[in-house]
Protein backbone atom coordinates (compact mmCIF):
# COMPACT_ATOMS: atom_id res chain seq x y z
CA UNK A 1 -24.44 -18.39 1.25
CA UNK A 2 -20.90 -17.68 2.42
CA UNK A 3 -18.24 -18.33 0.29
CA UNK A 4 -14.86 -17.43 1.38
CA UNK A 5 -12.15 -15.43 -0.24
CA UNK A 6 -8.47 -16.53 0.07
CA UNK A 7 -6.94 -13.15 -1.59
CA UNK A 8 -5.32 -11.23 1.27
CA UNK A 9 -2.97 -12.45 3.98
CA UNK A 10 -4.22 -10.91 7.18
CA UNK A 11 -7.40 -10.83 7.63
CA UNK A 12 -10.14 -14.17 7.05
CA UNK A 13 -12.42 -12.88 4.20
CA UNK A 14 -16.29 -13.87 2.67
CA UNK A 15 -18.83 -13.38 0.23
CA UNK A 16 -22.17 -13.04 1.79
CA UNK A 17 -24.98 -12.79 -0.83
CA UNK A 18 -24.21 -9.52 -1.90
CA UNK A 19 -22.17 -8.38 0.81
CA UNK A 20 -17.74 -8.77 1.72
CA UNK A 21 -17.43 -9.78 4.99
CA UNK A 22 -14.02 -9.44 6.70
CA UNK A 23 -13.35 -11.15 9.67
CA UNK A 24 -10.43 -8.63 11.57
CA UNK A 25 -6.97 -10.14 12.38
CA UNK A 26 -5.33 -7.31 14.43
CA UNK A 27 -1.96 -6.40 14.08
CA UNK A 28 0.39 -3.62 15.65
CA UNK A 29 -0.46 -1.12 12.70
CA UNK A 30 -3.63 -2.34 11.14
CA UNK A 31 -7.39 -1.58 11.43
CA UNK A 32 -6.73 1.88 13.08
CA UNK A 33 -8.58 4.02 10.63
CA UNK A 34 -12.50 5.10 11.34
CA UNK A 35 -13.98 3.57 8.31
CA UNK A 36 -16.74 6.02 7.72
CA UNK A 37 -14.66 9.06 6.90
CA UNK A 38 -14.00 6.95 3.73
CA UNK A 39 -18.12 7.36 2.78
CA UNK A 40 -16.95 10.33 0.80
CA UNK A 41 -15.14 8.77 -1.88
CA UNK A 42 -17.39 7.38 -5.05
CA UNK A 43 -14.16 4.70 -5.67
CA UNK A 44 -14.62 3.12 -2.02
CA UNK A 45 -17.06 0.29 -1.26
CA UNK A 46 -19.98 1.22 0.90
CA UNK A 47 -19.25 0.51 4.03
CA UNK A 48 -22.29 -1.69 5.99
CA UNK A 49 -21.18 -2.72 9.25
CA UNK A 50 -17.91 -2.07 11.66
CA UNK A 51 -17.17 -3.64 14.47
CA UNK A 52 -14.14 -4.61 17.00
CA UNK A 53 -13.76 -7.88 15.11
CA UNK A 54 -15.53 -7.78 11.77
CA UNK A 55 -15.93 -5.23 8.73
CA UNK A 56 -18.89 -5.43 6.24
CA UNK A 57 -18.90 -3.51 2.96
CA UNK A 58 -21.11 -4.08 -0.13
CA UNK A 59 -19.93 -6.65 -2.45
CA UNK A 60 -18.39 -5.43 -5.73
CA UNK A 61 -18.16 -7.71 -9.04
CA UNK A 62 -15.01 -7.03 -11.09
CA UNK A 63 -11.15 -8.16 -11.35
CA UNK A 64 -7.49 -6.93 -10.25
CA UNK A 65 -6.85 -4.42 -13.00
CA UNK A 66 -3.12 -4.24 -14.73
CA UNK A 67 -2.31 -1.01 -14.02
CA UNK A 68 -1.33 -0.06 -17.79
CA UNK A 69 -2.18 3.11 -19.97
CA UNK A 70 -6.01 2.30 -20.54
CA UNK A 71 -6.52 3.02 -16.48
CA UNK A 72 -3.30 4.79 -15.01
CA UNK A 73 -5.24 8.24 -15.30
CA UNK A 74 -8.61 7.39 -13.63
CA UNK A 75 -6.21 5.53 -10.48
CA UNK A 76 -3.96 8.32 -10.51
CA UNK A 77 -6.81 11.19 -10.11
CA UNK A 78 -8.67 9.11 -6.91
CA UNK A 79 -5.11 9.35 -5.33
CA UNK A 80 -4.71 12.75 -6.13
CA UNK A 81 -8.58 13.06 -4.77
CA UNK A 82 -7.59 11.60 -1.90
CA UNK A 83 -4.47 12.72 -0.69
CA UNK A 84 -5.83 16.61 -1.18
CA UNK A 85 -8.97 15.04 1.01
CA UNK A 86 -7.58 16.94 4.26
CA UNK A 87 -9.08 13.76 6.01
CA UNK A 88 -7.37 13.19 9.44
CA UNK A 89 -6.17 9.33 9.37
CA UNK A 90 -4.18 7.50 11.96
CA UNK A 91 -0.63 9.12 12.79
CA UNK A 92 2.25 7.92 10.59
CA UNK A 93 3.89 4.80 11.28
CA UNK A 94 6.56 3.78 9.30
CA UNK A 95 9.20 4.37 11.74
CA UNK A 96 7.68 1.74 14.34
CA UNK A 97 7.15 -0.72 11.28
CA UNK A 98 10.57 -0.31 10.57
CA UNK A 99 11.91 -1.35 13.85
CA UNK A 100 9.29 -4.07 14.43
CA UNK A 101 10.63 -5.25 11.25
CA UNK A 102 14.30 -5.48 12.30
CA UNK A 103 13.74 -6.52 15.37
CA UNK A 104 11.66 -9.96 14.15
CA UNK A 105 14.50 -10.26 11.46
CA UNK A 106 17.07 -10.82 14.34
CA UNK A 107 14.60 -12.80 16.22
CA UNK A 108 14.18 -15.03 13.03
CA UNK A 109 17.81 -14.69 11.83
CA UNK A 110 16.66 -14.04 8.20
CA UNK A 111 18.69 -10.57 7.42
CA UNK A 112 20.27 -10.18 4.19
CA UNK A 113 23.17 -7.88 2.97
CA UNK A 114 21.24 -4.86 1.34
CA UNK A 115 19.15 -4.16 4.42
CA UNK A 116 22.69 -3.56 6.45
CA UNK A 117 24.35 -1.61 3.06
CA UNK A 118 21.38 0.70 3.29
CA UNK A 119 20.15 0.40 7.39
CA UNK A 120 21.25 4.31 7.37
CA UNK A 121 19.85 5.72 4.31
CA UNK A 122 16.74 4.42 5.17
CA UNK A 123 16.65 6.13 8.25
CA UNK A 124 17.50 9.21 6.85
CA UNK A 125 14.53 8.81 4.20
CA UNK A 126 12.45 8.28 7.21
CA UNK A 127 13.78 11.56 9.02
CA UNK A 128 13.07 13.62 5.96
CA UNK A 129 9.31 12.06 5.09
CA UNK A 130 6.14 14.71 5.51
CA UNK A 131 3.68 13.08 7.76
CA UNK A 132 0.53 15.58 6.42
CA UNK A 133 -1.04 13.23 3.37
CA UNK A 134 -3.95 10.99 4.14
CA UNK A 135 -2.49 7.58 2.11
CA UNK A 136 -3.87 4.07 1.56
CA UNK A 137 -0.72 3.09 2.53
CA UNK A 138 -1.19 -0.58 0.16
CA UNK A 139 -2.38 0.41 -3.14
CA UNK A 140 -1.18 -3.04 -4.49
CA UNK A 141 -2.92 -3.85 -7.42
CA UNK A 142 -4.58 -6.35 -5.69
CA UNK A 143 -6.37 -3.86 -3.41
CA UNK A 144 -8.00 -2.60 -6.56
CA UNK A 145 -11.34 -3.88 -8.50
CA UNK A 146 -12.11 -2.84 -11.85
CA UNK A 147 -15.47 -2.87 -12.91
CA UNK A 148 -17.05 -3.66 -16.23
CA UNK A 149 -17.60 -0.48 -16.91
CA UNK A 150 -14.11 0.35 -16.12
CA UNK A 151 -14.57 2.09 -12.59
CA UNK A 152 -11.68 1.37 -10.04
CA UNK A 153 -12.60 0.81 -6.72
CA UNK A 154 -9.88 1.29 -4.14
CA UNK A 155 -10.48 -1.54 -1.37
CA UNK A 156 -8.37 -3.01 2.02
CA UNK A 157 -7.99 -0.05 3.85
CA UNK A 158 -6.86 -1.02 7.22
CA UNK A 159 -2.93 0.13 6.99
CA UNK A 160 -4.36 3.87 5.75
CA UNK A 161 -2.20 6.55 8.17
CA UNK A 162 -0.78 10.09 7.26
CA UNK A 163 2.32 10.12 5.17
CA UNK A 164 4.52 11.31 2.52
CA UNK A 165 2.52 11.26 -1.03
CA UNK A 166 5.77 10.41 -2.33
CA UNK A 167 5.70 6.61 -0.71
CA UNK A 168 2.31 6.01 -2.10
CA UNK A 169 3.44 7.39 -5.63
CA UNK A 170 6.31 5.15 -5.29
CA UNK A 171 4.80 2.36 -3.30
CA UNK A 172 2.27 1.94 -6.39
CA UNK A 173 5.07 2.20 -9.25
CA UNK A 174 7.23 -0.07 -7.53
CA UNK A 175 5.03 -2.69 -6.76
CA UNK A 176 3.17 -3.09 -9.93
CA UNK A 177 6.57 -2.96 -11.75
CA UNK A 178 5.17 -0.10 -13.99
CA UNK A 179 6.54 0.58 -17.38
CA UNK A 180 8.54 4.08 -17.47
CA UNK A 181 5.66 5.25 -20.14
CA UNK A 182 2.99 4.48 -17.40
CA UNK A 183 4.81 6.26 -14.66
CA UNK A 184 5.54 9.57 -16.46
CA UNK A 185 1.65 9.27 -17.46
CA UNK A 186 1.10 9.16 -14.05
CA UNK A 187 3.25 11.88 -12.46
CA UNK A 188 1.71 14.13 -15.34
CA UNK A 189 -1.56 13.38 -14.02
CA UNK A 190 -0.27 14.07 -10.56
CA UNK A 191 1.50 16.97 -11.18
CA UNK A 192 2.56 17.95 -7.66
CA UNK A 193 5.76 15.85 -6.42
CA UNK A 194 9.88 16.30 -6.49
CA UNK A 195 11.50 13.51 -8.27
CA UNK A 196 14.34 13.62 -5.59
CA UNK A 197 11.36 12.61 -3.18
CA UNK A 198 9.90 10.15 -5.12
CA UNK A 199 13.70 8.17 -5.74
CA UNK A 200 13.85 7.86 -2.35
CA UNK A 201 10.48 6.48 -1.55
CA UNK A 202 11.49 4.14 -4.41
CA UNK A 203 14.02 2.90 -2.46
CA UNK A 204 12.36 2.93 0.92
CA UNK A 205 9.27 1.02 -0.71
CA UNK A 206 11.65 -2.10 -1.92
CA UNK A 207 13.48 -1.64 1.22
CA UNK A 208 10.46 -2.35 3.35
CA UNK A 209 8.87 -5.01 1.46
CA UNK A 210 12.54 -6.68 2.08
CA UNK A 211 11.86 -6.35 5.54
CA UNK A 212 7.95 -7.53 5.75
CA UNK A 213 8.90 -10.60 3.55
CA UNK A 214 11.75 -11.33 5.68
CA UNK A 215 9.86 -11.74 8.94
CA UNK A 216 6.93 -13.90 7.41
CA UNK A 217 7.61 -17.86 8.01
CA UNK A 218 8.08 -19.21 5.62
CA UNK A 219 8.94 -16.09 3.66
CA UNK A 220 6.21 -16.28 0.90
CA UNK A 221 8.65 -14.57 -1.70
CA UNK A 222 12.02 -14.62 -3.01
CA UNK A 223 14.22 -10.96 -2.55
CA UNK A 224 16.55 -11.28 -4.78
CA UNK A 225 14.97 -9.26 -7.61
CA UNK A 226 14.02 -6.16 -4.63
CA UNK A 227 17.57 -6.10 -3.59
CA UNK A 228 18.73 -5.57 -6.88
CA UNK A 229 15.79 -3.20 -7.27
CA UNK A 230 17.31 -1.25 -3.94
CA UNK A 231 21.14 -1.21 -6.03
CA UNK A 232 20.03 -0.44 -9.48
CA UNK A 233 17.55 2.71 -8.20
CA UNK A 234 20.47 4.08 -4.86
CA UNK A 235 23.21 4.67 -8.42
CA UNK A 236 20.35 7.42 -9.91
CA UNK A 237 20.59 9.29 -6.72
């Protein structure tokens, strides 16, 4: 029986008996990673069948976690397992994201004033980023299942490129609005990062998702709150 699944905005998505079947909706920057070089991670689905225009991967019961103290470790060490993975991913994109990004804005005449205040910054953060890390690139919480048993399964894998760790560390905290006692739990756990690093990607990380909201239509989000975000974190630098 197929049953579809109407989390996730790209791609069309099903359960199949026991299977998740993902129909591919291709993009400029998704769907560019080989799949299988994931098989060596316990906290990623097996994966069944990949082809041009579908994905398989086994089904796997459990719900979005909060990303809170009971589970910040366990997430935190699979990043760390991955990023020191040495696993070749697709080059880093973020600079060609960024420009698409502009470039639909004008098209769509949606810009707003803290994506002009900061337009150079960014582009400095984007000069200065390490393009070495195999990254996720969309640990939203939503990209996450947690088991009964309280394993975390990292899922959605089709933006994963080299990177900067510091813009997944910072893409994670930002996104799940994480409590200050989380994140230092987290960067303990992590150890290995500069907090200079990790302000920016801050930054960058509300910056972006600015930009990606900004060229959907309609815009499925408010900005207000990320553009404050962008103010409140550029006076701590």
């Amino acid at each position: 029986m197929r049953q579809k699944i109407t989390k996730g905005g790209t791609n069309i998505s099903y359960k199949v008996d026991d299977k998740f079947l993902q129909i591919k909706r291709h993009n400029s920057f998704n769907h560019k990673i080989d799949y299988s070089l994931l098989e060596i991670f316990d906290f990623v689905p097996k994966l069944l069948k990949n082809t041009a225009t579908e994905i398989e991967w086994e089904f796997i019961n459990g719900v979005e976690p909060i990303i809170d103290l009971t589970n910040i470790q366990i997430i935190t060490k699979q990043i760390k397992q991955l990023h020191n993975s040495n696993l070749k991913f697709p080059e880093f994109n973020l600079t060609k994201r960024i420009e698409y990004y502009r470039t639909k804005i004008k098209e769509l005449n949606t810009n707003t004033q803290v994506l002009d205040d900061y337009e150079h910054l960014i582009d400095q953060i984007l000069k200065q980023m390490d393009h070495e890390t195999p990254l996720h690139n969309d640990l939203f919480s939503f990209n996450m299942i947690q088991t009964k048993d309280n394993k975390i399964y990292f899922v959605d894998w089709e933006y994963a490129t080299m990177g900067d760790k510091h813009f997944e560390l910072a893409y994670l905290i930002e996104t799940s609005q994480m409590s200050k006692e989380c994140e230092n739990k987290l960067l303990e756990v992590y150890q290995d990062y500069h907090k200079d690093k990790l302000l920016l990607s801050k930054i960058f990380v509300n910056y972006i998702v600015i930009l990606w909201i900004r060229t959907q239509t309609p815009p499925p989000h408010d900005t207000k709150a990320l553009e404050n975000r962008i103010y409140q974190l550029v006076k701590e630098i």
